[in-house]
C-alpha atoms as a PDB file:
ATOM      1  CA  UNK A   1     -84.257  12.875 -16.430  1.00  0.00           C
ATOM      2  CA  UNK A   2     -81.349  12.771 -13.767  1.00  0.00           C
ATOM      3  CA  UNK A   3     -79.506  16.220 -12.990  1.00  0.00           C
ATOM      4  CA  UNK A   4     -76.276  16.329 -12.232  1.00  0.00           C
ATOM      5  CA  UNK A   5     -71.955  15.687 -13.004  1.00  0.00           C
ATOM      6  CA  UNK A   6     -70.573  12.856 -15.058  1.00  0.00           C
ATOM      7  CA  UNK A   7     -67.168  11.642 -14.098  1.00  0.00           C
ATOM      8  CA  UNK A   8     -65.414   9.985 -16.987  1.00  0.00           C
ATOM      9  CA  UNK A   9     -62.266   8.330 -17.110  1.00  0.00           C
ATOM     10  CA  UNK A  10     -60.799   7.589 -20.616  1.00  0.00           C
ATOM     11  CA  UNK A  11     -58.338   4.955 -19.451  1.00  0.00           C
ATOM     12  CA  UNK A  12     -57.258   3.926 -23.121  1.00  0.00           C
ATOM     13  CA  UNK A  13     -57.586   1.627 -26.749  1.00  0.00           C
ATOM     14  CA  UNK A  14     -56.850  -1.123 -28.451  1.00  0.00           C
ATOM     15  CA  UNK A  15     -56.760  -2.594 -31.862  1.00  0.00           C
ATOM     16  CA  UNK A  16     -57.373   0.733 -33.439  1.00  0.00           C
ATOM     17  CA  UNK A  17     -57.831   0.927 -37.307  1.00  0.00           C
ATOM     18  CA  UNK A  18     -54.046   2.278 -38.019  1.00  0.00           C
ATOM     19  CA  UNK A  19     -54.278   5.692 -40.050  1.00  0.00           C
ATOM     20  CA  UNK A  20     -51.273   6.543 -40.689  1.00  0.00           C
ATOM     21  CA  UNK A  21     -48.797   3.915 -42.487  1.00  0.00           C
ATOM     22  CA  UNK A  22     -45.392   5.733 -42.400  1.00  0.00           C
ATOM     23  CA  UNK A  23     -45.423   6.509 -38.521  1.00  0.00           C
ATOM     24  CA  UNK A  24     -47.105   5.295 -35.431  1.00  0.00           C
ATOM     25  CA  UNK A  25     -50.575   7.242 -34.883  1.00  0.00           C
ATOM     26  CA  UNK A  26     -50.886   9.920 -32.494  1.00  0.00           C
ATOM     27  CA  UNK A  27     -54.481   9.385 -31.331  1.00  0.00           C
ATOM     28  CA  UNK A  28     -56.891  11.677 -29.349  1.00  0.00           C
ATOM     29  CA  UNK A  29     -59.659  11.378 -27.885  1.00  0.00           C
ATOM     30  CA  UNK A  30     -63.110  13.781 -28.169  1.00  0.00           C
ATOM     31  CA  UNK A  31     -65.517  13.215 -25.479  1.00  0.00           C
ATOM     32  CA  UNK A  32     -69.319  14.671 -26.272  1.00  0.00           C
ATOM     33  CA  UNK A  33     -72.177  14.964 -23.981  1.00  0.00           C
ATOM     34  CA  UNK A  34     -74.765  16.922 -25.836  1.00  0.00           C
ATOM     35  CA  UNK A  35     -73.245  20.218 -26.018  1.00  0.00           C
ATOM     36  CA  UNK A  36     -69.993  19.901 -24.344  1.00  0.00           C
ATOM     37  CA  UNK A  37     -66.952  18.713 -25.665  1.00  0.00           C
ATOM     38  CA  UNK A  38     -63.662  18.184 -23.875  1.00  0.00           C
ATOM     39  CA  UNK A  39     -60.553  16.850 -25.338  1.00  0.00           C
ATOM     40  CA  UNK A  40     -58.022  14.298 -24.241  1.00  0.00           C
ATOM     41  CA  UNK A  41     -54.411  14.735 -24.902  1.00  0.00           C
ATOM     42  CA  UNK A  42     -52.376  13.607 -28.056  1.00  0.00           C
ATOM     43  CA  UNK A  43     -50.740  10.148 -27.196  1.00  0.00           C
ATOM     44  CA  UNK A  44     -47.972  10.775 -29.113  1.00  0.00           C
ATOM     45  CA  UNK A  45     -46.604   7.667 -30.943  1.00  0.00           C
ATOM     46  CA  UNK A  46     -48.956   5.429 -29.328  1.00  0.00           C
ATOM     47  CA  UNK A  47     -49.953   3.960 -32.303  1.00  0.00           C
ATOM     48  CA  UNK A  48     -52.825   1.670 -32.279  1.00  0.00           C
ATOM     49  CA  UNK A  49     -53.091   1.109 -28.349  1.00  0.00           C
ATOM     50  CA  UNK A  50     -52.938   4.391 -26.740  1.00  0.00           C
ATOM     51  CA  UNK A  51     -53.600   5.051 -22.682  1.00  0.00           C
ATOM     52  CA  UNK A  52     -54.364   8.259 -21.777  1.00  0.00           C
ATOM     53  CA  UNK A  53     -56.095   7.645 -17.955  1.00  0.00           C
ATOM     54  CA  UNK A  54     -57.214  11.173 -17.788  1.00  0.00           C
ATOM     55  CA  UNK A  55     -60.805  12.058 -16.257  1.00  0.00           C
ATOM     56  CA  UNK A  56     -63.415  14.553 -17.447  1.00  0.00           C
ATOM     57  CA  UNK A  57     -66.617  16.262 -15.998  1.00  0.00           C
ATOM     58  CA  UNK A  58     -69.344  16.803 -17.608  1.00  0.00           C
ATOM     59  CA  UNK A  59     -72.746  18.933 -15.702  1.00  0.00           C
ATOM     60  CA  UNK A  60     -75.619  16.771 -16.788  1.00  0.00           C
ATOM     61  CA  UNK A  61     -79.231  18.302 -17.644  1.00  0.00           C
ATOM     62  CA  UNK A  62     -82.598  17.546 -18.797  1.00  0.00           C
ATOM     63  CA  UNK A  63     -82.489  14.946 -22.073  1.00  0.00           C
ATOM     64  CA  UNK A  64     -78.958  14.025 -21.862  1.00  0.00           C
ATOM     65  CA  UNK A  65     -79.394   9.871 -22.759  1.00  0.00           C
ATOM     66  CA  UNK A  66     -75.532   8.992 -24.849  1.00  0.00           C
ATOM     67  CA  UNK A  67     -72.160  10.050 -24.121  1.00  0.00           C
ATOM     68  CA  UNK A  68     -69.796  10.280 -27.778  1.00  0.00           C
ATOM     69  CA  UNK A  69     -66.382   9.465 -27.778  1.00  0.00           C
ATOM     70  CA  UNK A  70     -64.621  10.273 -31.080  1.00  0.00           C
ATOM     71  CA  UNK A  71     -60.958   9.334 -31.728  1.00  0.00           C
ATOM     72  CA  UNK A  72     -58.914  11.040 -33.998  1.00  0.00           C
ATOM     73  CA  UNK A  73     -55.596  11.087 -35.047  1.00  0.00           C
ATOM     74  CA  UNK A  74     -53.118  13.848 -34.802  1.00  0.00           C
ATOM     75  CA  UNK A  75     -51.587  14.914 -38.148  1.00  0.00           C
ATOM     76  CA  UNK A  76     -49.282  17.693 -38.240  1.00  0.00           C
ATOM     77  CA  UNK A  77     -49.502  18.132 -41.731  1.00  0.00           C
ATOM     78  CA  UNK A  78     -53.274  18.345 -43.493  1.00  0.00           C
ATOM     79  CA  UNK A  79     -56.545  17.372 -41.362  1.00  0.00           C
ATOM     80  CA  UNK A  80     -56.416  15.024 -38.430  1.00  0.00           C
ATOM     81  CA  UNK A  81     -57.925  11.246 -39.459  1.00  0.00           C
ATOM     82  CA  UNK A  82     -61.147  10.444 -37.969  1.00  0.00           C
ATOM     83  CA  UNK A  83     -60.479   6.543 -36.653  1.00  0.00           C
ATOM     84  CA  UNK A  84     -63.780   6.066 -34.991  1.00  0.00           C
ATOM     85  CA  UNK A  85     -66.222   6.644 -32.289  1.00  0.00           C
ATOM     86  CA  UNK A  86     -68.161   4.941 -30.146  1.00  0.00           C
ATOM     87  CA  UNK A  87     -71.488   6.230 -28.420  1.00  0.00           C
ATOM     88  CA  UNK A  88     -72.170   4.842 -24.756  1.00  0.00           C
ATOM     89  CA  UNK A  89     -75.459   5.122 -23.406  1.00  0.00           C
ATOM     90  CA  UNK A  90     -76.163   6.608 -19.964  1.00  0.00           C
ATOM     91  CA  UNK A  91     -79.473   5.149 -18.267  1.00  0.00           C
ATOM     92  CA  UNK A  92     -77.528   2.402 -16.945  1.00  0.00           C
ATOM     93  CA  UNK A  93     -75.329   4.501 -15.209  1.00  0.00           C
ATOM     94  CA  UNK A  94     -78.435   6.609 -13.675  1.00  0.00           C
ATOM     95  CA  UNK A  95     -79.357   3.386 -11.826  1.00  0.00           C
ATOM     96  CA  UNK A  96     -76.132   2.212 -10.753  1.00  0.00           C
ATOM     97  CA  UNK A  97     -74.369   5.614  -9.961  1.00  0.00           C
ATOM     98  CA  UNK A  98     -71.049   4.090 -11.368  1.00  0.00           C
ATOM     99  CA  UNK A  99     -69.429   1.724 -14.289  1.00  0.00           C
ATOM    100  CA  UNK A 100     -66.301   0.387 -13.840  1.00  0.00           C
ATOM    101  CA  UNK A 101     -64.178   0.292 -16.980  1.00  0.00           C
ATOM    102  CA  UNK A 102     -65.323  -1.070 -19.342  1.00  0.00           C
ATOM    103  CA  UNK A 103     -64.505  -1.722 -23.208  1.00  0.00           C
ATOM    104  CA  UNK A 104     -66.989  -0.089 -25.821  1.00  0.00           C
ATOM    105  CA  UNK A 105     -66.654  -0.542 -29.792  1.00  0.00           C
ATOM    106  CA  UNK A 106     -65.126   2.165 -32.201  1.00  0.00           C
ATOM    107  CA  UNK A 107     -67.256   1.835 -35.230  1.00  0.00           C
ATOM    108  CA  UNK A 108     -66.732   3.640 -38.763  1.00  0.00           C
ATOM    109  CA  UNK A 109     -68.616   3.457 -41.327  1.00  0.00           C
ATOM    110  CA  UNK A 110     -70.730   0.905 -39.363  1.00  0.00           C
ATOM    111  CA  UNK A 111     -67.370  -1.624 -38.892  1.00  0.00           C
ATOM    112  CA  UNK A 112     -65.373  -2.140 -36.079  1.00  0.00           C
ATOM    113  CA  UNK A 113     -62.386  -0.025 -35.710  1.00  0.00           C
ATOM    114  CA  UNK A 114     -60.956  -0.945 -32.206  1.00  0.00           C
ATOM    115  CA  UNK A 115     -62.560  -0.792 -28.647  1.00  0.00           C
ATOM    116  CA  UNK A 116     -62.134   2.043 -26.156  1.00  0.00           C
ATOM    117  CA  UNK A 117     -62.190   1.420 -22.326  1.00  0.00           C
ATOM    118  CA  UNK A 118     -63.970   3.964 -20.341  1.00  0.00           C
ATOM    119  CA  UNK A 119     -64.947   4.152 -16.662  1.00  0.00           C
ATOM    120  CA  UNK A 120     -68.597   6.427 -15.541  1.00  0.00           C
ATOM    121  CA  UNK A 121     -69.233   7.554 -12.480  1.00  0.00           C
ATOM    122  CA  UNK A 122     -72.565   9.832 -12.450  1.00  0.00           C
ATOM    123  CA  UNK A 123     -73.394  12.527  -9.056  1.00  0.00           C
ATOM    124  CA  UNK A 124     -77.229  13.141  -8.575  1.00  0.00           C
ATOM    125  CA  UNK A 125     -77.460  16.917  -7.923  1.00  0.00           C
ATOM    126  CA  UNK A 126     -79.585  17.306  -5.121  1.00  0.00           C
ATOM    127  CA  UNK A 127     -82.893  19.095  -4.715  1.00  0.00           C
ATOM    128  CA  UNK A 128     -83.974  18.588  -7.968  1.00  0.00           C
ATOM    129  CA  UNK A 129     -86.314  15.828  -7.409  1.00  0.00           C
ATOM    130  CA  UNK A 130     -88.238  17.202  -4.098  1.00  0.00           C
ATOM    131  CA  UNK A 131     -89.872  20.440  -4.488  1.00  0.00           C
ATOM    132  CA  UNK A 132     -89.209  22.964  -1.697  1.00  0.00           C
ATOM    133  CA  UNK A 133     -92.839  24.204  -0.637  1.00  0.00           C
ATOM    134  CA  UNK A 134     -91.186  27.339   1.125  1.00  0.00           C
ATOM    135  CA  UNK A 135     -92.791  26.935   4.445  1.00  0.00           C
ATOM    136  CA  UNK A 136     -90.074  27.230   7.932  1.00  0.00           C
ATOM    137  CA  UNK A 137     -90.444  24.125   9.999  1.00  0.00           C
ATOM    138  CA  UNK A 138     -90.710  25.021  13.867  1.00  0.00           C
ATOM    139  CA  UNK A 139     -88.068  23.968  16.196  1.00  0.00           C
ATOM    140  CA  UNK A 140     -89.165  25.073  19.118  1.00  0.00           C
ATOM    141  CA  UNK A 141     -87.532  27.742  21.354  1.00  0.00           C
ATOM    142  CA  UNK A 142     -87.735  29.926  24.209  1.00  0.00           C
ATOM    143  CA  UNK A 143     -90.682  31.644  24.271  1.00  0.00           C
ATOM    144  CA  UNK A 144     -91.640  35.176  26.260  1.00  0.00           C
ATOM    145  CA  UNK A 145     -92.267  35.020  30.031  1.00  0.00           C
ATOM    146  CA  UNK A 146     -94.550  37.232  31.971  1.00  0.00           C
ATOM    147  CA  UNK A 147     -92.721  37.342  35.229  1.00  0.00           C
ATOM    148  CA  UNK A 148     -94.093  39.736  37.936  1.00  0.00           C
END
């Protein structure tokens, strides 16, 4: 399994399920990757299309195959809503290195909720994959003269 960073950019959403029905919806965005989570900011008043174009790095190990994206929405009074999340998987990205944006369905309660447009870009760590035997290599170089 590849080592290494994941590069994601949450560009934005559209056609989100609308949680709140006095006010527009203040959605965030939680981004998993196994055991890290980072959090976007609160598009405040965005409603059902927020954009928040903000990038996140994640330090990839051993096993890691999905990336999570919940969204939520931002309630200053009581619990925030949970509006969906959609789960991207990563092997394509280990072969191509990079995915442009691209759109990715925010499912509930198995239904469609809205789409969420994300953008992966994946760094191999290197020196992972070869193993390092420990022996010097020889370069050459000036060696002792016996002049008389």
């Amino acid at each position: 399994m590849p080592q290494g960073t994941l590069e994601v950019l949450l560009v934005g959403a559209k056609g989100l399920e609308d949680t709140d029905f006095l006010t527009d919806m203040d959605p965030y965005a939680i981004i998993t990757c196994r055991t890290q989570d980072q959090k976007s900011s609160v598009a405040s008043g965005k409603g059902t299309t927020p954009e928040w174009n903000e990038t996140f790095v994640f330090t990839l190990s051993d096993g890691v195959s999905e990336l999570t994206i919940k969204i939520m929405d931002s309630d200053s009074l009581g619990e925030d809503d949970f509006v969906g999340e959609a789960t991207i998987p990563l092997e394509p990205l280990f072969t191509e290195g990079s995915i442009p944006p691209t759109s990715y369905n925010v499912v509930k309660d198995q239904e469609f909720r809205g789409e969420v447009k994300v953008g992966l870009t994946f760094t191999h760590q290197r020196g992972f994959d070869r193993g390092y035997d420990g022996e010097e290599e020889s370069f050459g170089g000036w060696k002792e003269s016996a002049m008389d």
